[in-house]
N, C-alpha and C. Protein backbone atom coordinates (compact mmCIF):
# COMPACT_ATOMS: atom_id res chain seq x y z
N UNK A 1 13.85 5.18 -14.88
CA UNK A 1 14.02 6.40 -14.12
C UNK A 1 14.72 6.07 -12.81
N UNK A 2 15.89 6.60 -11.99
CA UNK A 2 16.67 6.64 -11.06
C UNK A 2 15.78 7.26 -10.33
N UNK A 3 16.17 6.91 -9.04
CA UNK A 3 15.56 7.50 -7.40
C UNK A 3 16.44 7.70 -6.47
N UNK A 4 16.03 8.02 -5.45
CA UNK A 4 16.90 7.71 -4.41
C UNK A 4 16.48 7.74 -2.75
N UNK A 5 16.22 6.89 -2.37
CA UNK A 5 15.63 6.12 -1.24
C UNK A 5 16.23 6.27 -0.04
N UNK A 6 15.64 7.14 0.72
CA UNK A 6 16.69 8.02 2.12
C UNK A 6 16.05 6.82 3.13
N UNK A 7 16.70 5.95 3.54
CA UNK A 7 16.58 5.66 4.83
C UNK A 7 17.09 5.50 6.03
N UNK A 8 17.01 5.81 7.70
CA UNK A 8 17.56 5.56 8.50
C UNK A 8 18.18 4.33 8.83
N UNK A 9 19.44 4.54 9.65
CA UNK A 9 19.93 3.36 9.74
C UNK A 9 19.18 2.16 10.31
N UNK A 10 18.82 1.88 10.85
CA UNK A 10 17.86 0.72 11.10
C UNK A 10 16.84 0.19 9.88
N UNK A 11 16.59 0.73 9.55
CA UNK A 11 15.73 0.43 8.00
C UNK A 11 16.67 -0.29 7.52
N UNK A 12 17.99 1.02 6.89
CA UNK A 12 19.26 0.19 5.86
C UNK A 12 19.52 -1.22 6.69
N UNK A 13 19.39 -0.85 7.96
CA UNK A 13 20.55 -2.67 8.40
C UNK A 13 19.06 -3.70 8.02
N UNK A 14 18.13 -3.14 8.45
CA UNK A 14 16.93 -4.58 7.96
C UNK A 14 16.77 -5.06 6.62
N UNK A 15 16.67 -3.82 5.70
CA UNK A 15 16.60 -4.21 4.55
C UNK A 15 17.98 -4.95 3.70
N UNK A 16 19.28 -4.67 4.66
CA UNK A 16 20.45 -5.48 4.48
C UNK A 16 20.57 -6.61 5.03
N UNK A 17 19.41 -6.96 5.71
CA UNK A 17 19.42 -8.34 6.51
C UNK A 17 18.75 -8.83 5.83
N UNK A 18 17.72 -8.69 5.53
CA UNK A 18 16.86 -9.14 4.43
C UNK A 18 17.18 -9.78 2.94
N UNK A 19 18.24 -8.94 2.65
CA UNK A 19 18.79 -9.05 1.32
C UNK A 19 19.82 -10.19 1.22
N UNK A 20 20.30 -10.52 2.31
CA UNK A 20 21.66 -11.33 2.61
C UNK A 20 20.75 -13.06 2.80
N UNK A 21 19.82 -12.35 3.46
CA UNK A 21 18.93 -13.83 3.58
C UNK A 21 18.12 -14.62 2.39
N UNK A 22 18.06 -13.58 1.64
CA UNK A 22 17.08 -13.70 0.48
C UNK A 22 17.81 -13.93 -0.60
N UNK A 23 19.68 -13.30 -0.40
CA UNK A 23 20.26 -13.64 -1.56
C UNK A 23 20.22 -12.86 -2.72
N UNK A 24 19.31 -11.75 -2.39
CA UNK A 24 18.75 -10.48 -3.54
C UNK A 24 19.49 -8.75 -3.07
N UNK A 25 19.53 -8.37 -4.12
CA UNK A 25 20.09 -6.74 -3.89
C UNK A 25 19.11 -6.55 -2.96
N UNK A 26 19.43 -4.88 -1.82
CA UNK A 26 18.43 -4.18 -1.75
C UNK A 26 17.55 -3.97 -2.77
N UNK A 27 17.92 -3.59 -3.88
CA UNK A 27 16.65 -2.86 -4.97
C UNK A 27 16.00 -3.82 -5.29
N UNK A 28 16.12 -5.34 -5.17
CA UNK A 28 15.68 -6.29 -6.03
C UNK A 28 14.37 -6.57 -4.67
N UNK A 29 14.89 -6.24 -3.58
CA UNK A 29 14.13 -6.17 -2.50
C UNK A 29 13.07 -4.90 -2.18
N UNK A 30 13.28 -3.85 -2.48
CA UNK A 30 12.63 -2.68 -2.26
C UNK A 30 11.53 -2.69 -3.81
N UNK A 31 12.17 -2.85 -5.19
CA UNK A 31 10.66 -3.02 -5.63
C UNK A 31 10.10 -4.54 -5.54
N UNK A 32 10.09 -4.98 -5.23
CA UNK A 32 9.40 -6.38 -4.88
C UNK A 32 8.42 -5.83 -3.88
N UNK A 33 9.27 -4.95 -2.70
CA UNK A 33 8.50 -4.55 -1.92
C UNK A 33 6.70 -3.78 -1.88
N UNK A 34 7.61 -2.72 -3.34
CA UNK A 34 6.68 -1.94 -4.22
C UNK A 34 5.54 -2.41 -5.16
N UNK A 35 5.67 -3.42 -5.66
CA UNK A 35 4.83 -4.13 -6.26
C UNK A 35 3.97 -4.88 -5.54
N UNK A 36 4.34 -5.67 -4.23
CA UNK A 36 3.50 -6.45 -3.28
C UNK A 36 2.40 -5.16 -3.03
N UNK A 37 3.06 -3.86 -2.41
CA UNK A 37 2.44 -2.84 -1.86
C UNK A 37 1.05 -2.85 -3.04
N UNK A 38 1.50 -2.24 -4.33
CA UNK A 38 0.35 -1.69 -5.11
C UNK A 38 -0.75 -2.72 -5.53
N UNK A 39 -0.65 -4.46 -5.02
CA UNK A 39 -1.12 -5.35 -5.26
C UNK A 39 -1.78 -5.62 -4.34
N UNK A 40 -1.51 -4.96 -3.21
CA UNK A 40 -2.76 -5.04 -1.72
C UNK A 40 -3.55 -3.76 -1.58
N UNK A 41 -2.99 -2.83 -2.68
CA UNK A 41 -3.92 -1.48 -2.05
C UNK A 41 -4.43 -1.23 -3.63
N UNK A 42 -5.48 -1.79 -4.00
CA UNK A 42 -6.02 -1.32 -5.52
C UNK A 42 -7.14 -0.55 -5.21
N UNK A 43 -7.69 -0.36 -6.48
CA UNK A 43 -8.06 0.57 -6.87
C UNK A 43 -9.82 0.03 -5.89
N UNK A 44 -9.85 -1.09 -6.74
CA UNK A 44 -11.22 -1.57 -5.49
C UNK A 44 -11.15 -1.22 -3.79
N UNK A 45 -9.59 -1.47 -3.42
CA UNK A 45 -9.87 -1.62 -1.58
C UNK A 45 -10.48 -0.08 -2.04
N UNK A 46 -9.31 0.65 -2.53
CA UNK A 46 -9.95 2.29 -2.02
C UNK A 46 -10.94 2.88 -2.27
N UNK A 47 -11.98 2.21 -3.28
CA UNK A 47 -13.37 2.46 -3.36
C UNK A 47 -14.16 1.98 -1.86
N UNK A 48 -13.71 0.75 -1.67
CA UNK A 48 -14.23 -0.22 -0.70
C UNK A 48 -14.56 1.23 0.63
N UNK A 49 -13.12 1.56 0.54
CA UNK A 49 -12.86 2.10 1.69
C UNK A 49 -13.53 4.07 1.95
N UNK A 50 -13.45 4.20 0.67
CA UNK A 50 -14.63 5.28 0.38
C UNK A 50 -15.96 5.37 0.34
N UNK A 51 -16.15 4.20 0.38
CA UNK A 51 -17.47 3.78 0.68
C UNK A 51 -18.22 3.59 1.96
N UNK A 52 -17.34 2.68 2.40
CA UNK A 52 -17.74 2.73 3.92
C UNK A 52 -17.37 3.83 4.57
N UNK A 53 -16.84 4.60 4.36
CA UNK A 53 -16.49 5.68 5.43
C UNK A 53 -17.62 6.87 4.75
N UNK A 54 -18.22 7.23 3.51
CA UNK A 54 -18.80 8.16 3.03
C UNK A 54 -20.70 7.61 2.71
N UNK A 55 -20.59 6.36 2.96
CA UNK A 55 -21.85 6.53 2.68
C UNK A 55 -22.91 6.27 3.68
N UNK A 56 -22.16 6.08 5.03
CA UNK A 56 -23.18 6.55 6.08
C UNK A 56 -24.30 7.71 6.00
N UNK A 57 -23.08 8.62 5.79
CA UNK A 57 -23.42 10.38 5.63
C UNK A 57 -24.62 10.53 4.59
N UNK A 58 -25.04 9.25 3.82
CA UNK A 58 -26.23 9.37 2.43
C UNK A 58 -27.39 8.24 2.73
N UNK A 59 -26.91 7.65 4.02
CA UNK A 59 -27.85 6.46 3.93
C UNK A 59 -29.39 7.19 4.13
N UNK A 60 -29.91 8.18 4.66
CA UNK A 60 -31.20 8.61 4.81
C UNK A 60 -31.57 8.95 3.58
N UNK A 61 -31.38 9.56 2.79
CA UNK A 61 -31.28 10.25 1.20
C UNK A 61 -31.47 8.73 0.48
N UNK A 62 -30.46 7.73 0.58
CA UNK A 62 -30.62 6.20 -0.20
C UNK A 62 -31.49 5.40 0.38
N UNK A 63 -32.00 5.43 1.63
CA UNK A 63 -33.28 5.05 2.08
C UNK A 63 -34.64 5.10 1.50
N UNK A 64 -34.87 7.20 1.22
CA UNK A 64 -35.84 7.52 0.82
C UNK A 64 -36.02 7.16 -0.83
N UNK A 65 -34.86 7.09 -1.19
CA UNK A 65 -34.80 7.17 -2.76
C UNK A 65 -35.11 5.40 -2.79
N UNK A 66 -35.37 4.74 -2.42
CA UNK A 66 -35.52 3.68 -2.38
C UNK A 66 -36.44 2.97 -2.42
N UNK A 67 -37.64 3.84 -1.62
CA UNK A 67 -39.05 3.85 -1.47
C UNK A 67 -40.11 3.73 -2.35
């Protein structure tokens, strides 16, 4: 499937600096990028992270139920 990836100039010149250094297309650079991304944010952090932020709000309720 084709895309198309709007970025400002400063982005384009980094990710063209990047590419020149690395020896790789932009695209070969942007999903590399994409894949690192979905490999630091899984499915665990965002439980992790639903967790700690939501289960303060139950700890009295998981206290008692505990008892």
């Amino acid at each position: 499937m084709a895309m198309t990836l709007r970025l400002d100039d400063e982005e384009d010149d980094v990710l063209g600096r990047l590419a020149q250094i690395e020896g790789r297309s932009k695209h070969e650079i942007m999903r590399r990028a994409l894949h690192e991304y979905a490999e630091n944010h899984s499915r665990a952090e965002l439980l992790d992270r639903v967790l700690d932020s939501e289960l303060p709000r139950y700890a009295e309720a998981l206290r008692r139920l505990g008892e």
